[in-house]
C-alpha atoms as a PDB file:
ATOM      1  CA  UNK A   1       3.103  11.271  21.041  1.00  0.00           C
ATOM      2  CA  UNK A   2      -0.777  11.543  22.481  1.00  0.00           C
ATOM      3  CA  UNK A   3      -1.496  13.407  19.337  1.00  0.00           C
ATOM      4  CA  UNK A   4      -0.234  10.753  17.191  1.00  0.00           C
ATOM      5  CA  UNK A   5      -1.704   8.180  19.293  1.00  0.00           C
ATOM      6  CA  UNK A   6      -5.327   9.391  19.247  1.00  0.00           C
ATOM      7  CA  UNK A   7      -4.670   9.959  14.892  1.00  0.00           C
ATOM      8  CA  UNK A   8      -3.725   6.017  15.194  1.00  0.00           C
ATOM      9  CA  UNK A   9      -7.321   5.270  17.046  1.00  0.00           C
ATOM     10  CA  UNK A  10      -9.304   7.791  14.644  1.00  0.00           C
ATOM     11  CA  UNK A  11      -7.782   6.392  11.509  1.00  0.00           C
ATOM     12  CA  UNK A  12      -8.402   2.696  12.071  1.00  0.00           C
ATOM     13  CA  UNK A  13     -11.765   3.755  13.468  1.00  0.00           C
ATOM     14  CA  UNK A  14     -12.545   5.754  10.703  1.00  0.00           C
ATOM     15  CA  UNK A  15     -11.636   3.185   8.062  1.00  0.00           C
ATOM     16  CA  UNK A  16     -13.183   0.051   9.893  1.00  0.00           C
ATOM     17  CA  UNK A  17     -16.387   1.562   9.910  1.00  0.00           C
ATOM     18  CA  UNK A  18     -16.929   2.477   6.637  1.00  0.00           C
ATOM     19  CA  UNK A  19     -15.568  -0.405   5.249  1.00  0.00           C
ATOM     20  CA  UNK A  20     -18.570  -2.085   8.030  1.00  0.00           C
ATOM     21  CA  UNK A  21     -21.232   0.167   6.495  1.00  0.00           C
ATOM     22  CA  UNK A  22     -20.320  -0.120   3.005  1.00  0.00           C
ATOM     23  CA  UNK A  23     -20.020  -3.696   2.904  1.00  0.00           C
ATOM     24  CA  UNK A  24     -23.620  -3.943   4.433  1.00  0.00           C
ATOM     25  CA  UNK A  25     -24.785  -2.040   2.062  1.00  0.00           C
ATOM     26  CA  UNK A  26     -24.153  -4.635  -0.625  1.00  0.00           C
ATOM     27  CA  UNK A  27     -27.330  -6.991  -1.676  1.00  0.00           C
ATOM     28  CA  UNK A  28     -27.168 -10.269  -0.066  1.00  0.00           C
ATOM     29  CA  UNK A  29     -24.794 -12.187   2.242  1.00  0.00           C
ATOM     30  CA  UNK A  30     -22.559 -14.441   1.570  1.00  0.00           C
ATOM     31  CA  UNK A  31     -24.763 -16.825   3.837  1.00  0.00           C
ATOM     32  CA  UNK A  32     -27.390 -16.447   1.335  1.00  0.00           C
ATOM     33  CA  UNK A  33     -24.857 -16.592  -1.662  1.00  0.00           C
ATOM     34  CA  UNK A  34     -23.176 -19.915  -0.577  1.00  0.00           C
ATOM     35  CA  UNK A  35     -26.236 -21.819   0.556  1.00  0.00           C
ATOM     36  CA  UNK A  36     -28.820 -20.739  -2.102  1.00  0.00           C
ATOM     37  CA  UNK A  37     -26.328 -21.977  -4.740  1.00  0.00           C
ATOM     38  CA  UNK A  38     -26.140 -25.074  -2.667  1.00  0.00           C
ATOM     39  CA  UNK A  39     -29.670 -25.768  -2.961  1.00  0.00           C
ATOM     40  CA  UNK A  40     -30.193 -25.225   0.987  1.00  0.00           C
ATOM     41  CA  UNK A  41     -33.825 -24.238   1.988  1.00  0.00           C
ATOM     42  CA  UNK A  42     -34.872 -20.588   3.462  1.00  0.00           C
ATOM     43  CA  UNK A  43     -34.914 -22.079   6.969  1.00  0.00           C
ATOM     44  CA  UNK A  44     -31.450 -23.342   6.931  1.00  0.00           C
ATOM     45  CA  UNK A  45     -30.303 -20.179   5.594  1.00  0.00           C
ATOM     46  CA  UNK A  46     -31.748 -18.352   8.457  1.00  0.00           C
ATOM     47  CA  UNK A  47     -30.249 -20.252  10.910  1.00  0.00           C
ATOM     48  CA  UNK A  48     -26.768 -19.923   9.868  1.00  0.00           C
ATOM     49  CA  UNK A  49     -27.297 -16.437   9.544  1.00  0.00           C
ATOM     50  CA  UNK A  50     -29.049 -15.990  13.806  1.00  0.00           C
ATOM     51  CA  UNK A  51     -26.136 -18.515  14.545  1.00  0.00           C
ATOM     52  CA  UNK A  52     -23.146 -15.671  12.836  1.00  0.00           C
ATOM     53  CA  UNK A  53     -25.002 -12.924  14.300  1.00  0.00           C
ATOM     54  CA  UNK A  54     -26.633 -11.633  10.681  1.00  0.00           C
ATOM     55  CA  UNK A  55     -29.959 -11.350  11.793  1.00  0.00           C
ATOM     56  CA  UNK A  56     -29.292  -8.466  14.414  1.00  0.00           C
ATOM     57  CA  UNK A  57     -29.921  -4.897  14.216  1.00  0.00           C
ATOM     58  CA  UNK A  58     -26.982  -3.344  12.037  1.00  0.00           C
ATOM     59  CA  UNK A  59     -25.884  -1.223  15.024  1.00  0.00           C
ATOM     60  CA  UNK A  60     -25.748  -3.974  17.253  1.00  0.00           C
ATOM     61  CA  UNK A  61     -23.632  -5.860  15.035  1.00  0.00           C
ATOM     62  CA  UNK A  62     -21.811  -3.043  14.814  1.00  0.00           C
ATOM     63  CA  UNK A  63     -21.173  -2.651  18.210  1.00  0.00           C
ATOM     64  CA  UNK A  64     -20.195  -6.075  18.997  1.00  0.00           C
ATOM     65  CA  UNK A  65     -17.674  -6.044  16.257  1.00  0.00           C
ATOM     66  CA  UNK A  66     -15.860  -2.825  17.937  1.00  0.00           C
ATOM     67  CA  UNK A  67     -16.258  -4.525  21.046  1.00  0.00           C
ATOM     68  CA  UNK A  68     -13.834  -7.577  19.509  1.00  0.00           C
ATOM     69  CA  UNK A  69     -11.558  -5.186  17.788  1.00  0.00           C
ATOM     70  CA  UNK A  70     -10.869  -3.638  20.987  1.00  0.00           C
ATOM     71  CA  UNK A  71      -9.250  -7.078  21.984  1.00  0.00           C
ATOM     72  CA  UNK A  72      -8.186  -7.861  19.123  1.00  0.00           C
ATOM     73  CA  UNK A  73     -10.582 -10.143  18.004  1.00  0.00           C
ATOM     74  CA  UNK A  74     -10.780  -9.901  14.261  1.00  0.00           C
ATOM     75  CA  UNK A  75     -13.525 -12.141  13.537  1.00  0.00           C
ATOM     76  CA  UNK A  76     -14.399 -15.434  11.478  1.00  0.00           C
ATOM     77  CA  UNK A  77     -14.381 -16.327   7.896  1.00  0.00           C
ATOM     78  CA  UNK A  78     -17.964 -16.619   7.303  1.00  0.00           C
ATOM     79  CA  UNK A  79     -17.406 -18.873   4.480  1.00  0.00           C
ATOM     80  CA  UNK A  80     -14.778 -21.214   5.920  1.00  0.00           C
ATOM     81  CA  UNK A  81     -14.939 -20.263   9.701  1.00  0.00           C
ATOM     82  CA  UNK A  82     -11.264 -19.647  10.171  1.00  0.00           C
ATOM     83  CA  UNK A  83      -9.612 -16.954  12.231  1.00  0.00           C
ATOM     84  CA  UNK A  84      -9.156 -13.565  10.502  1.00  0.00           C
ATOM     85  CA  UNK A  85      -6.090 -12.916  12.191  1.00  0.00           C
ATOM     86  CA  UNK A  86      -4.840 -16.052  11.429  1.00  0.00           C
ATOM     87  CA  UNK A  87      -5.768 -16.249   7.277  1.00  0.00           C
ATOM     88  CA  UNK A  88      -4.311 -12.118   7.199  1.00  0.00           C
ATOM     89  CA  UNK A  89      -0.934 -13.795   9.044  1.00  0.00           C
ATOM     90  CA  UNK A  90      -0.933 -16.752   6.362  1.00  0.00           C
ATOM     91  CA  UNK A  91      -0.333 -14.648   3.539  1.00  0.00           C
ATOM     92  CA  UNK A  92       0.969 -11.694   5.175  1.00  0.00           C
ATOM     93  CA  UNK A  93       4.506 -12.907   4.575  1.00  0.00           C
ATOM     94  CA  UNK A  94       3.623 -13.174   0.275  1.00  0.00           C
ATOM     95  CA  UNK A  95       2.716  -9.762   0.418  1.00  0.00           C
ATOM     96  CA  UNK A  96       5.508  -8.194   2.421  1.00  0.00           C
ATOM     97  CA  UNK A  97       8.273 -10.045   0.341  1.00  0.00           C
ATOM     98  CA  UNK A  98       6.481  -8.341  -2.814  1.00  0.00           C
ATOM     99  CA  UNK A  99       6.408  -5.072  -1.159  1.00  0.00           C
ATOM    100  CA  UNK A 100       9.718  -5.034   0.212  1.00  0.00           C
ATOM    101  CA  UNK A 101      11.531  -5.879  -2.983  1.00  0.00           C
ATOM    102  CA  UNK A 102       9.343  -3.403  -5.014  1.00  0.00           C
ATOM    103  CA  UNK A 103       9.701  -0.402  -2.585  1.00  0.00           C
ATOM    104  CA  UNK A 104      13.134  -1.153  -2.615  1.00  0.00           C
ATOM    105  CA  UNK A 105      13.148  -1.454  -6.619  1.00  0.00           C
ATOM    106  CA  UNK A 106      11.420   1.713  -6.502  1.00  0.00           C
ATOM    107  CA  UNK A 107      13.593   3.804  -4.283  1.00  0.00           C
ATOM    108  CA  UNK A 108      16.710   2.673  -6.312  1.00  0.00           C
ATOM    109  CA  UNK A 109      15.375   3.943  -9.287  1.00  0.00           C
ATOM    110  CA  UNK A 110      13.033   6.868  -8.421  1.00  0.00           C
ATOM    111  CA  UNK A 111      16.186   8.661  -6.477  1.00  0.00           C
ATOM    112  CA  UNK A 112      18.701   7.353  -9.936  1.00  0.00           C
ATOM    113  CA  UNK A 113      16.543   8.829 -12.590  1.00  0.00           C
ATOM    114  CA  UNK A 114      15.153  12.258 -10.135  1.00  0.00           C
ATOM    115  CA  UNK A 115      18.488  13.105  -9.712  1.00  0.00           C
ATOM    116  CA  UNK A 116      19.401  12.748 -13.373  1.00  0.00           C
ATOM    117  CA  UNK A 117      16.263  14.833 -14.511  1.00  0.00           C
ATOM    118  CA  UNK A 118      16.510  17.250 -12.018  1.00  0.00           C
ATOM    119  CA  UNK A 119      19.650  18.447 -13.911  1.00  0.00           C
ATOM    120  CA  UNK A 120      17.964  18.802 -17.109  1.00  0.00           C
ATOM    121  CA  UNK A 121      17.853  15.354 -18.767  1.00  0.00           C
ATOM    122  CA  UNK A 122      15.525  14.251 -21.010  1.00  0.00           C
ATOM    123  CA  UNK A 123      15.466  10.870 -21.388  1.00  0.00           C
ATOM    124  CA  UNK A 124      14.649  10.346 -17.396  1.00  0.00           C
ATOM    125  CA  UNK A 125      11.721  12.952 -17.597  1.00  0.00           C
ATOM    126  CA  UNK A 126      10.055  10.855 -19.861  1.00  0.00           C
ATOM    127  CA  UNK A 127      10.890   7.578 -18.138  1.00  0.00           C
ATOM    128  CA  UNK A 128       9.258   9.241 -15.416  1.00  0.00           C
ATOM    129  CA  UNK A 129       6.430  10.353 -17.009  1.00  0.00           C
ATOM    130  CA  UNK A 130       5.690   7.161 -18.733  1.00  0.00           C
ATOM    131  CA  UNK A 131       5.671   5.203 -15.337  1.00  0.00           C
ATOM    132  CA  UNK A 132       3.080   7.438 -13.619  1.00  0.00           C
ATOM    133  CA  UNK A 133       0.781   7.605 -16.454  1.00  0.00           C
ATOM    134  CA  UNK A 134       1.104   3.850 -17.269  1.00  0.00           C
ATOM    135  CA  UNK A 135      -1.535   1.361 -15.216  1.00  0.00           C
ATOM    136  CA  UNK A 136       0.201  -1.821 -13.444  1.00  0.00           C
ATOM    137  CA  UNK A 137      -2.167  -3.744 -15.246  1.00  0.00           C
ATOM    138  CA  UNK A 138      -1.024  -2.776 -18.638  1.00  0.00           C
ATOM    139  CA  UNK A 139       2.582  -2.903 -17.730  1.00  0.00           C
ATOM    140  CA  UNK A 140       1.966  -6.280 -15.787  1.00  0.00           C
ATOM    141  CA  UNK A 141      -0.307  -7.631 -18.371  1.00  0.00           C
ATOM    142  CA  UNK A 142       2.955  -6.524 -20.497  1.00  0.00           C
ATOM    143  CA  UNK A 143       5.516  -7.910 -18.706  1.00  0.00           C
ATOM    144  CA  UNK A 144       4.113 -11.078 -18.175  1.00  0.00           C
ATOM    145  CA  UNK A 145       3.371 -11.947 -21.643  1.00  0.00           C
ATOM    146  CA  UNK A 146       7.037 -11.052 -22.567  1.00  0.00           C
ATOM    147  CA  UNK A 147       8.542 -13.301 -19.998  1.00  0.00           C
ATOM    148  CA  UNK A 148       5.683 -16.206 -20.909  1.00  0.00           C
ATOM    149  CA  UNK A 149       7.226 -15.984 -24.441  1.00  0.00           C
ATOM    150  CA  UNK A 150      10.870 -15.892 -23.076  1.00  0.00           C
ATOM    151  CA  UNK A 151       9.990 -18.839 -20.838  1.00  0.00           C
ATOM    152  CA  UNK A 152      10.879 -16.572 -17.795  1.00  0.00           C
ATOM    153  CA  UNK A 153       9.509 -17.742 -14.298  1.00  0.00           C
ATOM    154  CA  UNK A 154       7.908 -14.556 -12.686  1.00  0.00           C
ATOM    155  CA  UNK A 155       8.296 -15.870  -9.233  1.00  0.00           C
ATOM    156  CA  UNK A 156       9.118 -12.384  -7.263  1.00  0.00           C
ATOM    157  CA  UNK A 157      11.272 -10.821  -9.647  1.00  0.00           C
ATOM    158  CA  UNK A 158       8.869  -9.628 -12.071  1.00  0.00           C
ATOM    159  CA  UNK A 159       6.086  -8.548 -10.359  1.00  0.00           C
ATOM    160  CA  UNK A 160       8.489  -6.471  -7.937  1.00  0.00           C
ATOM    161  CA  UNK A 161       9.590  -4.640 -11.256  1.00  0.00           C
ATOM    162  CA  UNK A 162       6.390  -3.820 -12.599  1.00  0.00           C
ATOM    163  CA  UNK A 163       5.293  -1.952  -8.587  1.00  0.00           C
ATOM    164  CA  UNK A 164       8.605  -0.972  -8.299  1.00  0.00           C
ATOM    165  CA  UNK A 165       8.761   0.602 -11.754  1.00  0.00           C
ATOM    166  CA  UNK A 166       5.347   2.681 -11.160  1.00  0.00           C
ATOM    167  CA  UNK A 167       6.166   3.384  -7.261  1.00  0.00           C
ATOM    168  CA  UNK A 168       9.482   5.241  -9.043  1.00  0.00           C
ATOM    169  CA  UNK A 169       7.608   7.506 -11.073  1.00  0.00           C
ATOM    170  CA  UNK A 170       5.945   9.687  -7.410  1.00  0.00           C
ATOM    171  CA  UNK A 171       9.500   9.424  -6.005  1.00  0.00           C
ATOM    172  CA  UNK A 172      11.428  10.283  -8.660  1.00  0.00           C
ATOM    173  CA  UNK A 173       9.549  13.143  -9.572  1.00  0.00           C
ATOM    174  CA  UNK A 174       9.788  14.850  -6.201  1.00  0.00           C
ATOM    175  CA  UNK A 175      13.367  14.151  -6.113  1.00  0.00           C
ATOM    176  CA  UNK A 176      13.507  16.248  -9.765  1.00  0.00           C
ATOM    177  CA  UNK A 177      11.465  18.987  -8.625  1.00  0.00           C
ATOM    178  CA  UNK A 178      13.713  19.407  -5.546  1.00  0.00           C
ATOM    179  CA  UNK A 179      16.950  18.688  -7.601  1.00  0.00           C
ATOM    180  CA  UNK A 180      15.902  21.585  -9.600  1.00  0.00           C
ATOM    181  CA  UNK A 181      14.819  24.072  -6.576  1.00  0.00           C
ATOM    182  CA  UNK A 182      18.180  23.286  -4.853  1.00  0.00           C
ATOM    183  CA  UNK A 183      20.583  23.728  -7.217  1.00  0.00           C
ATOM    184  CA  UNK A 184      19.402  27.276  -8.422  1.00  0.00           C
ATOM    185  CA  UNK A 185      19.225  28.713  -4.617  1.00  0.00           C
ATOM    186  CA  UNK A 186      21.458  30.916  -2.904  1.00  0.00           C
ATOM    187  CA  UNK A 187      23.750  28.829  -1.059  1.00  0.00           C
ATOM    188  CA  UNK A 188      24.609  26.907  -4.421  1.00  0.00           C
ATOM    189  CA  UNK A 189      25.708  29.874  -5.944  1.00  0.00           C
ATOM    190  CA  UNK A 190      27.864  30.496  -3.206  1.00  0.00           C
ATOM    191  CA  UNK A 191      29.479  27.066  -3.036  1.00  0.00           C
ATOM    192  CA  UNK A 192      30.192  27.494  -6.853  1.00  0.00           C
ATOM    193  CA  UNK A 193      31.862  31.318  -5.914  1.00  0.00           C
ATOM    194  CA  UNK A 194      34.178  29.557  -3.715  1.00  0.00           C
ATOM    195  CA  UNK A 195      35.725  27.651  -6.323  1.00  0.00           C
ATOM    196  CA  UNK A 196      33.849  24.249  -4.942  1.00  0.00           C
ATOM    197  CA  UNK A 197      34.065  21.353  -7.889  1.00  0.00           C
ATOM    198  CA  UNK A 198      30.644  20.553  -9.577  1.00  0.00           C
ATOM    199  CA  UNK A 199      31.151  17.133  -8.443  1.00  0.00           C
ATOM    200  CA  UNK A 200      31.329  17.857  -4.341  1.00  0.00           C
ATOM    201  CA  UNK A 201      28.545  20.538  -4.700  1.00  0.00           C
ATOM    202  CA  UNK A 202      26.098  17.667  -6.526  1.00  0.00           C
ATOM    203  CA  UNK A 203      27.092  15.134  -4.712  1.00  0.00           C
ATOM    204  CA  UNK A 204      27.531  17.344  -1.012  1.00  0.00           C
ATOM    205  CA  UNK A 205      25.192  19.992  -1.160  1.00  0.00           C
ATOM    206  CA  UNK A 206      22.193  19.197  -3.722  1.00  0.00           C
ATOM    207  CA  UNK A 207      21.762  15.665  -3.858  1.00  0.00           C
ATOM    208  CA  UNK A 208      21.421  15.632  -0.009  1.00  0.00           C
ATOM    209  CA  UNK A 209      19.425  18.439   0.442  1.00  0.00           C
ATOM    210  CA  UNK A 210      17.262  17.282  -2.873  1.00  0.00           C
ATOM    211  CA  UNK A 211      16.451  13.936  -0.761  1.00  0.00           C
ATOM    212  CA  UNK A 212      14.724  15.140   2.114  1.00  0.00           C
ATOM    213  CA  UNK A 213      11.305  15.991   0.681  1.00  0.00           C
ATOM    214  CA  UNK A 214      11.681  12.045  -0.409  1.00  0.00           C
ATOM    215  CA  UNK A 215      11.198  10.656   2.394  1.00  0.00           C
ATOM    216  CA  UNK A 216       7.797  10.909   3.306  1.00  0.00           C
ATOM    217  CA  UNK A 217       6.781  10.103  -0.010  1.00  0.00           C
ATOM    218  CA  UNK A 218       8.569   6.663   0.077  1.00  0.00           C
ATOM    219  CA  UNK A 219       6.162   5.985   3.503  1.00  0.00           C
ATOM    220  CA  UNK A 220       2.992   7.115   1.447  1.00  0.00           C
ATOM    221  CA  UNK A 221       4.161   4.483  -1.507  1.00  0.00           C
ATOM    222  CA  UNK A 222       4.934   1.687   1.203  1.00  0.00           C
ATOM    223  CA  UNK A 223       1.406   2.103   2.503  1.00  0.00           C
ATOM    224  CA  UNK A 224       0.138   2.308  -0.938  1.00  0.00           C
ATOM    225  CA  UNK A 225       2.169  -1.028  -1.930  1.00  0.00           C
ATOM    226  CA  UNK A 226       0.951  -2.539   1.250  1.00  0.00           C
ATOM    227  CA  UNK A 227      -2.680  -1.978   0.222  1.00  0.00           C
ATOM    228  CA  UNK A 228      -2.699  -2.074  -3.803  1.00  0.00           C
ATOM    229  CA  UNK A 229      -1.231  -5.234  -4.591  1.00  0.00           C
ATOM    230  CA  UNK A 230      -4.406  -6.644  -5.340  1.00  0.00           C
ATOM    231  CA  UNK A 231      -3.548  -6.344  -9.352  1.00  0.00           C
ATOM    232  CA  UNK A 232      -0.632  -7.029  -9.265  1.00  0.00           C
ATOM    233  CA  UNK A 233      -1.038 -10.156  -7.125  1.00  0.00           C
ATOM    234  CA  UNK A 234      -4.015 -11.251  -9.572  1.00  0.00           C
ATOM    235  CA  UNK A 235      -2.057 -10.793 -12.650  1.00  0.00           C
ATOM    236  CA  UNK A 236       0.758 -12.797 -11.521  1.00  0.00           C
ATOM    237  CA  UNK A 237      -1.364 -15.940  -9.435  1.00  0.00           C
ATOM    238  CA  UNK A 238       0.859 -14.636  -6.382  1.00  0.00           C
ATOM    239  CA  UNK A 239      -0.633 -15.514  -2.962  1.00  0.00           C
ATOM    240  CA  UNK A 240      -1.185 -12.570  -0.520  1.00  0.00           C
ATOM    241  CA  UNK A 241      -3.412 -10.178   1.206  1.00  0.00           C
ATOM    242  CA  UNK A 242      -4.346  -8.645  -1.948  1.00  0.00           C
ATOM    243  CA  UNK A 243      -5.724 -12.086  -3.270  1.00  0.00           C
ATOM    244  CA  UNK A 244      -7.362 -12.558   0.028  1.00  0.00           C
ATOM    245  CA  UNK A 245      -9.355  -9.172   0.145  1.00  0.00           C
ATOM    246  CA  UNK A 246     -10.219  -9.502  -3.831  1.00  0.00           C
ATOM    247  CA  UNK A 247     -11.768 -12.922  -3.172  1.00  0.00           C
ATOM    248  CA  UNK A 248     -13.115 -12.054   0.689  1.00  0.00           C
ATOM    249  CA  UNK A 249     -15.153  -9.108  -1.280  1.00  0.00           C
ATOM    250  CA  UNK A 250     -16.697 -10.727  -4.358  1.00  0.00           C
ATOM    251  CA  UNK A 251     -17.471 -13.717  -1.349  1.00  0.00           C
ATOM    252  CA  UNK A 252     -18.780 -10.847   0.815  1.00  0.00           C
ATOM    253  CA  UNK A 253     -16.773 -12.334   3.434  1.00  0.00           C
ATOM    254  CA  UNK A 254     -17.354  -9.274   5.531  1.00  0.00           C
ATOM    255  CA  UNK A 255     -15.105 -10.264   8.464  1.00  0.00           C
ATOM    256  CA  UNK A 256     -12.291 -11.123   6.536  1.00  0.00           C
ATOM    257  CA  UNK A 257     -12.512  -7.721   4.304  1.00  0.00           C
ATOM    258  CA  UNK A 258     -12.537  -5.332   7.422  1.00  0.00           C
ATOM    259  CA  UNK A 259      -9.845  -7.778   9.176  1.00  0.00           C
ATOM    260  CA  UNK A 260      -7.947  -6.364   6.295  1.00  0.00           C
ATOM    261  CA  UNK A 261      -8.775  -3.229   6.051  1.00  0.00           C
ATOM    262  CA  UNK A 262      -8.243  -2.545   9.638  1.00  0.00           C
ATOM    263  CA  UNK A 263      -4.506  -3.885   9.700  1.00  0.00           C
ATOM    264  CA  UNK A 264      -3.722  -2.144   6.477  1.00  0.00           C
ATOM    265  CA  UNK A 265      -4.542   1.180   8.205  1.00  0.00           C
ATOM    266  CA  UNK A 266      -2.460   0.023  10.943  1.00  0.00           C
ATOM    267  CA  UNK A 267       0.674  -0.672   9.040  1.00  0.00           C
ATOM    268  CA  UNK A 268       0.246   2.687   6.816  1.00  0.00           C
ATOM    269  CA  UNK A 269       0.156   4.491  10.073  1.00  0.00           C
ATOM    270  CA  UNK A 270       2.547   2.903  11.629  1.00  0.00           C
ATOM    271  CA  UNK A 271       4.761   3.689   8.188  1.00  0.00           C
ATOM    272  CA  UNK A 272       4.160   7.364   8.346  1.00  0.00           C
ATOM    273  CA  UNK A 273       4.964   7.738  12.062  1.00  0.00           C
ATOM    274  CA  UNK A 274       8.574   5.898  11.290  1.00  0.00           C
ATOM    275  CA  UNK A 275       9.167   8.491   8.231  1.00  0.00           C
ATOM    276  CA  UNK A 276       8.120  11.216  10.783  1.00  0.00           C
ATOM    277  CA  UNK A 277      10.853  10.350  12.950  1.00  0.00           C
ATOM    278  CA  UNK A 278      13.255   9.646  10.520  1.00  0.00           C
ATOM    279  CA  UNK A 279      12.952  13.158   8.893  1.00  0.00           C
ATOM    280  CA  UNK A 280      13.331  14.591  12.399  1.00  0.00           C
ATOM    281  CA  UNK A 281      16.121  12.499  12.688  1.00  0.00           C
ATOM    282  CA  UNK A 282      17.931  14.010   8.676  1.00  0.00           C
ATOM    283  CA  UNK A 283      16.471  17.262   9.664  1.00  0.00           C
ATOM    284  CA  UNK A 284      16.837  18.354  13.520  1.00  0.00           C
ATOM    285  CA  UNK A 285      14.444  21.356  12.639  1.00  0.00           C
ATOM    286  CA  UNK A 286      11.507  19.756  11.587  1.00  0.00           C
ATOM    287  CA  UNK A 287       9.564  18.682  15.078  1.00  0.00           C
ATOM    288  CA  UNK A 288       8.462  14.747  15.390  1.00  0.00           C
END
């Protein structure tokens, strides 16, 4: 548990800080962005920036921000002065409906269609390999124009297919690969020998074995939902973080864009741990 504790602190660490650096290392402020277009003179512009803290030393800034994240002070909006915490909890709910339904989408149909090609299938194989070689953007692009035509309101429905339909391809080819491992090894053959039906030894022995290796790939595509629905989002006008961290960068609303980042690599932690312990939990043997 201290282990996993201390890879908690590194990790949000880690990814706050270069998402601190790197977004310094942009040209310009949004300060100076905002204002200049604004027609506001040089001296104006320098005082907003001494009164937001812009005009320190980098690593004092730096400091001071790790200093609030360490009580959970996310920071302002520099462009509208609202609470981080408070704009990331605004659309937090948009985003977790989205990836909820799509994870959920995807799990259906990645476990349906591994399990079908793992037993030499065609079809599935290439319904497989056409959702992990497809972008989102095509397929939402795709989608959307289809439904437009159709007069089809996209609401949650669609944009939950198109993530759910590429999160499928990573799970369902895992659950393949392991569908065909399993049913070739040793203790199959002996099931078969003792006159077990095909049915009961699919459904028993290899579809239950085959969905172990599963499950931490599911937590890696939550994470990955959590985090990548800025295109999808986009595509479909859907409020949510994804929105928010698309606009906060080209803004360079720099509190705003590490708020996110830092609560993103809290939640795909968090996500990993729980499939940790619920593997332990399927599998006594593996250690939590």
């Amino acid at each position: 548990m201290t282990q996993r504790f201390i890879t908690l602190i590194g990790t949000l660490w880690l990814t706050s800080s270069l998402s601190f650096f790197a977004l310094r290392l942009l040209p310009g402020d949004a300060i100076s962005s905002q204002l200049l277009d604004s027609g506001a003179s040089a001296s104006i512009i320098a005082s907003r920036q001494t009164a937001l803290g812009l005009d320190q030393p980098l690593v004092q800034q730096y400091i001071q921000w790790l200093a609030g994240i360490t009580q959970g002070n996310l920071g302002v909006s520099i462009t509208d002065g609202r609470s981080v915490t408070e704009i990331i909890l605004q659309q937090l709910p948009e985003t977790l409906e989205l990836t909820t339904t799509a994870i959920l989408i995807a799990i259906v149909t990645g476990i349906g269609l591994g399990c079908w090609a793992g037993f030499d299938h065609t079809l599935p194989k290439v319904i497989l390999s056409g959702s992990l070689s497809t972008p989102i953007y095509w397929t939402g692009t795709l989608v959307l124009w289809i439904s437009t035509r159709g007069n089809t309101a996209s609401g949650l429905f669609l944009p939950s297919i198109v993530l759910g339909f590429h999160t499928a391809g990573a799970i369902g080819r895992i659950i393949s690969a392991s569908v065909e491992e399993i049913r070739h090894a040793d203790f199959i053959t002996t099931a078969h020998s003792k006159g077990l039906s095909r049915h009961l030894i699919q459904r028993r022995h290899i579809l239950r074995a085959s969905l172990l290796p599963a499950v931490n790939v599911i937590a890696l595509q939550t994470g990955f939902l959590i985090s990548g629905t800025i295109i999808t989002e986009t595509v479909f006008n859907r409020p949510g973080i994804g929105r928010i961290l698309l606009d906060a960068v080209m803004r360079q609303d720099y509190p705003v864009v590490q708020g996110i980042v830092v609560w993103t690599a809290f939640a795909y932690t968090l996500i990993n741990f729980a499939a940790d312990v619920i593997y332990h939990l399927i599998d006594p043997r593996v250690t939590a």
